[in-house]
N, C-alpha and C. Protein backbone atom coordinates (compact mmCIF):
# COMPACT_ATOMS: atom_id res chain seq x y z
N UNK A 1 2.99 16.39 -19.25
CA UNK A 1 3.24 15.14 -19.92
C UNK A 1 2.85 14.01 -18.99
N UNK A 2 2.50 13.13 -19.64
CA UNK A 2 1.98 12.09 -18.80
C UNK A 2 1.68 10.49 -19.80
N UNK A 3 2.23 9.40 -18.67
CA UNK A 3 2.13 8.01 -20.06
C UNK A 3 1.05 7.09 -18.82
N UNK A 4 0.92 6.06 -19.97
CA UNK A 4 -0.03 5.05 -19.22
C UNK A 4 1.14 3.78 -19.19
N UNK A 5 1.79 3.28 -18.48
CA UNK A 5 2.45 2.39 -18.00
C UNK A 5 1.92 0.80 -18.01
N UNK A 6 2.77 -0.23 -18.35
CA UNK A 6 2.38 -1.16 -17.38
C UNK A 6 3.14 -1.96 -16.77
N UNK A 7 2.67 -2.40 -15.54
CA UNK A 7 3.60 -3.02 -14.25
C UNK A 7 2.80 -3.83 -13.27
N UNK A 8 3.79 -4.90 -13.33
CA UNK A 8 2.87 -5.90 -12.64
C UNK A 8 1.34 -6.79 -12.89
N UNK A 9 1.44 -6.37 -14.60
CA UNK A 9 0.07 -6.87 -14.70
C UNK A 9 -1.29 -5.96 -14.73
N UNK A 10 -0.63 -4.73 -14.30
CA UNK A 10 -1.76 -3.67 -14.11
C UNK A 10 -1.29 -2.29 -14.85
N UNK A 11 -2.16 -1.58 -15.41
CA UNK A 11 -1.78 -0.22 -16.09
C UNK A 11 -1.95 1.03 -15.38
N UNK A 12 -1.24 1.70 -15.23
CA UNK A 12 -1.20 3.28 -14.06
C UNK A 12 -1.15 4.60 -14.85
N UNK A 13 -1.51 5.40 -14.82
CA UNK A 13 -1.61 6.76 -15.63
C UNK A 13 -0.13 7.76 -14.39
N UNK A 14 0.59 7.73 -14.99
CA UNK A 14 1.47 8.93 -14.50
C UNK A 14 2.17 9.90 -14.94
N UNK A 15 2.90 10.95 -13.81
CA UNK A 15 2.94 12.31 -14.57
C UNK A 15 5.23 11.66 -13.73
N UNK A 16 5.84 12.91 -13.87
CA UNK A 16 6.92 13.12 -13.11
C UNK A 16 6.84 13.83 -12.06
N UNK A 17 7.15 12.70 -10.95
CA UNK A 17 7.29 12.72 -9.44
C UNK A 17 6.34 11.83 -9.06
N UNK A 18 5.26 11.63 -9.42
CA UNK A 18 4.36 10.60 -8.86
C UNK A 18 4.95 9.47 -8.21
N UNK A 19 3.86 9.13 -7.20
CA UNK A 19 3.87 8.13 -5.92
C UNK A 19 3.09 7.04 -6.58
N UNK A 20 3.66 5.52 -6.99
CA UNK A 20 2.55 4.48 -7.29
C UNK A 20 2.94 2.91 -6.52
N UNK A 21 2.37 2.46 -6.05
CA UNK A 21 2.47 1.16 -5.63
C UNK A 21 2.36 -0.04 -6.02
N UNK A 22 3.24 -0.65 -6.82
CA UNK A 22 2.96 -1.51 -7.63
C UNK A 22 3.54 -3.26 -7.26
N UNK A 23 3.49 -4.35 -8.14
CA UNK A 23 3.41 -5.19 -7.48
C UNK A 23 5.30 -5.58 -6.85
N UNK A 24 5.12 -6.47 -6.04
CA UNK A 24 7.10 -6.47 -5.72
C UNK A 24 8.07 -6.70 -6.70
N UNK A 25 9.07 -5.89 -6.17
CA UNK A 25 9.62 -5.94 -7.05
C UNK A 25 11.14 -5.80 -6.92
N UNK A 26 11.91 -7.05 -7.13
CA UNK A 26 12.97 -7.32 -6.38
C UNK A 26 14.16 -6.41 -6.66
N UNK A 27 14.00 -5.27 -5.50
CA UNK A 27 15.43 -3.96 -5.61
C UNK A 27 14.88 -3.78 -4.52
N UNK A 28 16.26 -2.93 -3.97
CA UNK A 28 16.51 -2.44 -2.94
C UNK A 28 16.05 -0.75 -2.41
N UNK A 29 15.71 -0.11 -1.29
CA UNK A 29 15.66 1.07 -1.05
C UNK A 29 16.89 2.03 -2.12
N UNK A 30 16.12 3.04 -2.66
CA UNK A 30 17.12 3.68 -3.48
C UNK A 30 17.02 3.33 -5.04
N UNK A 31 17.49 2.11 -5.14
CA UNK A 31 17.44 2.06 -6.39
C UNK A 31 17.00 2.37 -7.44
N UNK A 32 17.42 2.33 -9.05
CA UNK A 32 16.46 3.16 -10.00
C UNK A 32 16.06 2.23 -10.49
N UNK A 33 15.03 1.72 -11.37
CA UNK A 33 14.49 0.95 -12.26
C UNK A 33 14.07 1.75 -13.12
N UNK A 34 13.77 0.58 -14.16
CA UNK A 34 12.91 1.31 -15.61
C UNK A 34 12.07 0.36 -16.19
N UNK A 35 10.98 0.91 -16.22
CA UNK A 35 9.83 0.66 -16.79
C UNK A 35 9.67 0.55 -18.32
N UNK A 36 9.52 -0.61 -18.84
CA UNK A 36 9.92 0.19 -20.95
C UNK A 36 8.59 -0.74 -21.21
N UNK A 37 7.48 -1.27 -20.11
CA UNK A 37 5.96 -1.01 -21.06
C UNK A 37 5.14 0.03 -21.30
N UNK A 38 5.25 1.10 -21.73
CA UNK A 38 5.14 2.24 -21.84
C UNK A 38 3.64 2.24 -23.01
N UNK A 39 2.65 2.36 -23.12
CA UNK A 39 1.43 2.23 -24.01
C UNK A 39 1.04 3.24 -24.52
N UNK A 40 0.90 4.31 -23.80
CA UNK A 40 0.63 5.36 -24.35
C UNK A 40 1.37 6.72 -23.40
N UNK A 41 1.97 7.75 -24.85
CA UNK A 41 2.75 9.10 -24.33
C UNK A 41 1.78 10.18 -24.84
N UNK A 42 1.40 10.98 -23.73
CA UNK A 42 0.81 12.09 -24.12
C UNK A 42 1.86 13.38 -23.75
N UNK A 43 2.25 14.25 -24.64
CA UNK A 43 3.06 15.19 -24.73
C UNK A 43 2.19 16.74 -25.15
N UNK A 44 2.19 17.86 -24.74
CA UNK A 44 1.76 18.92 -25.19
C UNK A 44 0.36 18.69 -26.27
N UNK A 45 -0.34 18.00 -25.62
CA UNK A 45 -1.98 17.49 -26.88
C UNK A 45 -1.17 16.84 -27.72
N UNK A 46 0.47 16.18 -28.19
CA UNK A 46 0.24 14.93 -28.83
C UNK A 46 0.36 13.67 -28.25
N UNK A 47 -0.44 12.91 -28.80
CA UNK A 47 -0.43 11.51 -27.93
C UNK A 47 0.00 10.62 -29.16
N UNK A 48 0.61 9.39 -28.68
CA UNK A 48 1.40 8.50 -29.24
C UNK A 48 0.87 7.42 -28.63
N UNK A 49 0.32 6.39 -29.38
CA UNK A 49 -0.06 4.94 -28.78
C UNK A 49 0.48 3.84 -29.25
N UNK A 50 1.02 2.41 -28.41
CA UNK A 50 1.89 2.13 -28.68
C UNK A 50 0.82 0.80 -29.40
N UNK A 51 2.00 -0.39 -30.50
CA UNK A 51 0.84 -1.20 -30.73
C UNK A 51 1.66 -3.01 -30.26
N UNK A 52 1.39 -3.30 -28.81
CA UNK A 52 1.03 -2.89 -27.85
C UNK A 52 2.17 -1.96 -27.10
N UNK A 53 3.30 -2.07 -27.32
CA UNK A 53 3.62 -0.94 -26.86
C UNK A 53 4.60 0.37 -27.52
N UNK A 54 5.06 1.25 -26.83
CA UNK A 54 5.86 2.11 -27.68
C UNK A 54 7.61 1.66 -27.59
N UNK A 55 8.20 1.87 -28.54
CA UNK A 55 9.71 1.82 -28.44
C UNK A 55 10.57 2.97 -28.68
N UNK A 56 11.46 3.02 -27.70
CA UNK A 56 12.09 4.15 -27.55
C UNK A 56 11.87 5.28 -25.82
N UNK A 57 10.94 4.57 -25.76
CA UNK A 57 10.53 5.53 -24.36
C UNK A 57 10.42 4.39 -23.18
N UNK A 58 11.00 4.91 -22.09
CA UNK A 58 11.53 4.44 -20.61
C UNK A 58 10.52 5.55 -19.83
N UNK A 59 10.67 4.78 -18.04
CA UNK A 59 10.00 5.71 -17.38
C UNK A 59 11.13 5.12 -16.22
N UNK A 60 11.88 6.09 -16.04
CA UNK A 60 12.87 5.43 -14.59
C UNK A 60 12.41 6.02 -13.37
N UNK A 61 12.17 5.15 -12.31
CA UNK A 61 11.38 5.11 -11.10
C UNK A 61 12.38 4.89 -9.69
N UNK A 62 12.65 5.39 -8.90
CA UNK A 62 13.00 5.09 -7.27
C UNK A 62 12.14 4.15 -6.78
N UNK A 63 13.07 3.29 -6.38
CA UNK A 63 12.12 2.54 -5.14
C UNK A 63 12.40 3.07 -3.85
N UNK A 64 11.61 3.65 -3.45
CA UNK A 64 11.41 4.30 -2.06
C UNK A 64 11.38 3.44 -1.26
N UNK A 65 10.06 2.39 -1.02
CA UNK A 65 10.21 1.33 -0.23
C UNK A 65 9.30 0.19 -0.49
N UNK A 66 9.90 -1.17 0.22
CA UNK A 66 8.93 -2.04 0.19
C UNK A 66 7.68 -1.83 1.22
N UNK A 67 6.71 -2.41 0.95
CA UNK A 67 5.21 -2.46 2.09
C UNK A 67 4.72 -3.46 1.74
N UNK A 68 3.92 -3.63 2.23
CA UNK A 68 2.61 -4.32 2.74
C UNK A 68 1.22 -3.84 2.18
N UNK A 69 0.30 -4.62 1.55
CA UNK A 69 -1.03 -3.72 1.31
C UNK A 69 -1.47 -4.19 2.81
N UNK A 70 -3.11 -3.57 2.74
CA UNK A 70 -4.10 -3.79 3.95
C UNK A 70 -4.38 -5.27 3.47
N UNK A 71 -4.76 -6.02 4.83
CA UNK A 71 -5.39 -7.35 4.82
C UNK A 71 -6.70 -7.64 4.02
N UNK A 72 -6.19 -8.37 2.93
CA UNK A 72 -7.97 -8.84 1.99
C UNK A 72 -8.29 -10.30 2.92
N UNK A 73 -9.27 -10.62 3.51
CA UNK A 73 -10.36 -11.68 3.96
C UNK A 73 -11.07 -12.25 3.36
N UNK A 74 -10.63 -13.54 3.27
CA UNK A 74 -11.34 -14.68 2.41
C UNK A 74 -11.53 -15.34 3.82
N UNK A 75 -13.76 -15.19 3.56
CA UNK A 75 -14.52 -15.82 4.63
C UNK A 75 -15.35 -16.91 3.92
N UNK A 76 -15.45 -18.03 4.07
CA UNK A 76 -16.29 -18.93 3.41
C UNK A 76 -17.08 -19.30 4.77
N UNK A 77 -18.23 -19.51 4.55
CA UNK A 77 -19.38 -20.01 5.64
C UNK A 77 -20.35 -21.01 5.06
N UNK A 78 -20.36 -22.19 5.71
CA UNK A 78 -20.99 -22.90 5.26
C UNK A 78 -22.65 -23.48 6.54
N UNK A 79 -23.68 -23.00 5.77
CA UNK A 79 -24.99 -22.59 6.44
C UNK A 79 -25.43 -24.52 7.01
N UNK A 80 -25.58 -24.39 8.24
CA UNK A 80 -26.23 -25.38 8.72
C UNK A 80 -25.12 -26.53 9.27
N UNK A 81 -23.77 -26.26 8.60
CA UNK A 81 -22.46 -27.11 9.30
C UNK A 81 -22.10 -26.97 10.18
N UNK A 82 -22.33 -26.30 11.11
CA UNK A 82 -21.07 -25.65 11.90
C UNK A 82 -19.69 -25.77 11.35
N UNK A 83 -19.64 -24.66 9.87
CA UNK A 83 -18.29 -25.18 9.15
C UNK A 83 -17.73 -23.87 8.82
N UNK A 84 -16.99 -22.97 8.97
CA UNK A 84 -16.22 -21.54 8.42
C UNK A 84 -15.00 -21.49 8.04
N UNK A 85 -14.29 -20.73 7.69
CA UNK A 85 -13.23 -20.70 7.36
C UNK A 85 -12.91 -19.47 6.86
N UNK A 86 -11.55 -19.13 7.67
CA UNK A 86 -11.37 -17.45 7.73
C UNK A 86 -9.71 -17.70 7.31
N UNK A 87 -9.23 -16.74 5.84
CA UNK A 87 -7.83 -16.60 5.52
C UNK A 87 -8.03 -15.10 5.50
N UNK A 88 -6.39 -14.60 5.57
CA UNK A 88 -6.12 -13.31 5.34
C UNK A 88 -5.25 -13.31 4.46
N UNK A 89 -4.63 -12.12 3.63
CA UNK A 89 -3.49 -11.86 2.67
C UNK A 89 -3.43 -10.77 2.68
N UNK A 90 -2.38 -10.56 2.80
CA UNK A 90 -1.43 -9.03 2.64
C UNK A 90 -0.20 -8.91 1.28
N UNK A 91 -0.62 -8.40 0.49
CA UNK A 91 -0.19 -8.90 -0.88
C UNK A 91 1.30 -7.54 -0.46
N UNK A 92 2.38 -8.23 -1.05
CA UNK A 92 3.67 -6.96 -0.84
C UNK A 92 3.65 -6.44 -1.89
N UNK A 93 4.04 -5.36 -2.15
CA UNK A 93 3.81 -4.13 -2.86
C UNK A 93 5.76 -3.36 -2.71
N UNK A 94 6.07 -2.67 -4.01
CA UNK A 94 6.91 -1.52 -4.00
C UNK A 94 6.39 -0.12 -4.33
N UNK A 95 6.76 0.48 -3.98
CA UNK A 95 6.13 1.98 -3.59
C UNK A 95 7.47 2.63 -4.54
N UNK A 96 7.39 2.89 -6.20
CA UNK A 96 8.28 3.85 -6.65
C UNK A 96 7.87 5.43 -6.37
N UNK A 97 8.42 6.20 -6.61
CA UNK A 97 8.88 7.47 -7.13
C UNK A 97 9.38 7.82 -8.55
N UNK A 98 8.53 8.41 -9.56
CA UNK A 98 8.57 8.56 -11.01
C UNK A 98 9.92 9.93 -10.78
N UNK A 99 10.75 9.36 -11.94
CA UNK A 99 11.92 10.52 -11.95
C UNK A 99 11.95 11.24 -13.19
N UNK A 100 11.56 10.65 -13.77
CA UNK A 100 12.15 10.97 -15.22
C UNK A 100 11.49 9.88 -16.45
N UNK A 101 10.55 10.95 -17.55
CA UNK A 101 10.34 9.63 -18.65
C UNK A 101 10.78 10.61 -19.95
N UNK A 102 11.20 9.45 -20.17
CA UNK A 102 12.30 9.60 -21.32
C UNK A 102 11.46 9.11 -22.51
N UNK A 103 11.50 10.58 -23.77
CA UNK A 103 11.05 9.75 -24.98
C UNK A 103 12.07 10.15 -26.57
N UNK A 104 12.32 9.29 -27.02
CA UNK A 104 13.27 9.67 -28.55
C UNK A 104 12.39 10.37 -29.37
């Protein structure tokens, strides 16, 4: 079994137990959350699509931990100025653990 989620703005394909990193998300180590944008449930070859989403089905997740992504670099160079300009960002991220998806 496996659903297509969405979180944070972005859609993830997962199964139970999966590792996903998604955007922050204010809880603590441990905690459970639940996910109820749920789009599409695929069960034993039946699939269920939601319009836009499904009701009745949850996906409750552990937050394992907060992180850090890797540094994205925004370099602008400007030719013949002696003019540059160098930013970094490290966007924070929660790192769940899929426990359990629940469907009626």
């Amino acid at each position: 079994m496996y659903a297509i989620v969405e979180a944070g703005g972005k859609q993830y394909k997962i199964t139970q137990g999966d590792l996903l990193d998604v955007e922050k998300v204010n809880a603590d180590k441990g905690d459970v959350i639940t996910l109820d944008k749920v789009l599409l449930l695929s069960r034993d070859g039946d699939v269920k699509i939601g319009k836009p989403f499904l009701s009745g089905v949850s996906i409750s997740c552990e937050v394992v931990s907060q992180i850090r992504d890797k540094k994205k670099i925004a370099f602008k160079y400007r030719r013949r100025k002696s003019s540059k300009s160098k930013k970094g960002h490290r966007q924070r991220l929660t790192k769940l653990r899929v426990k359990d998806i629940k469907a009626a």
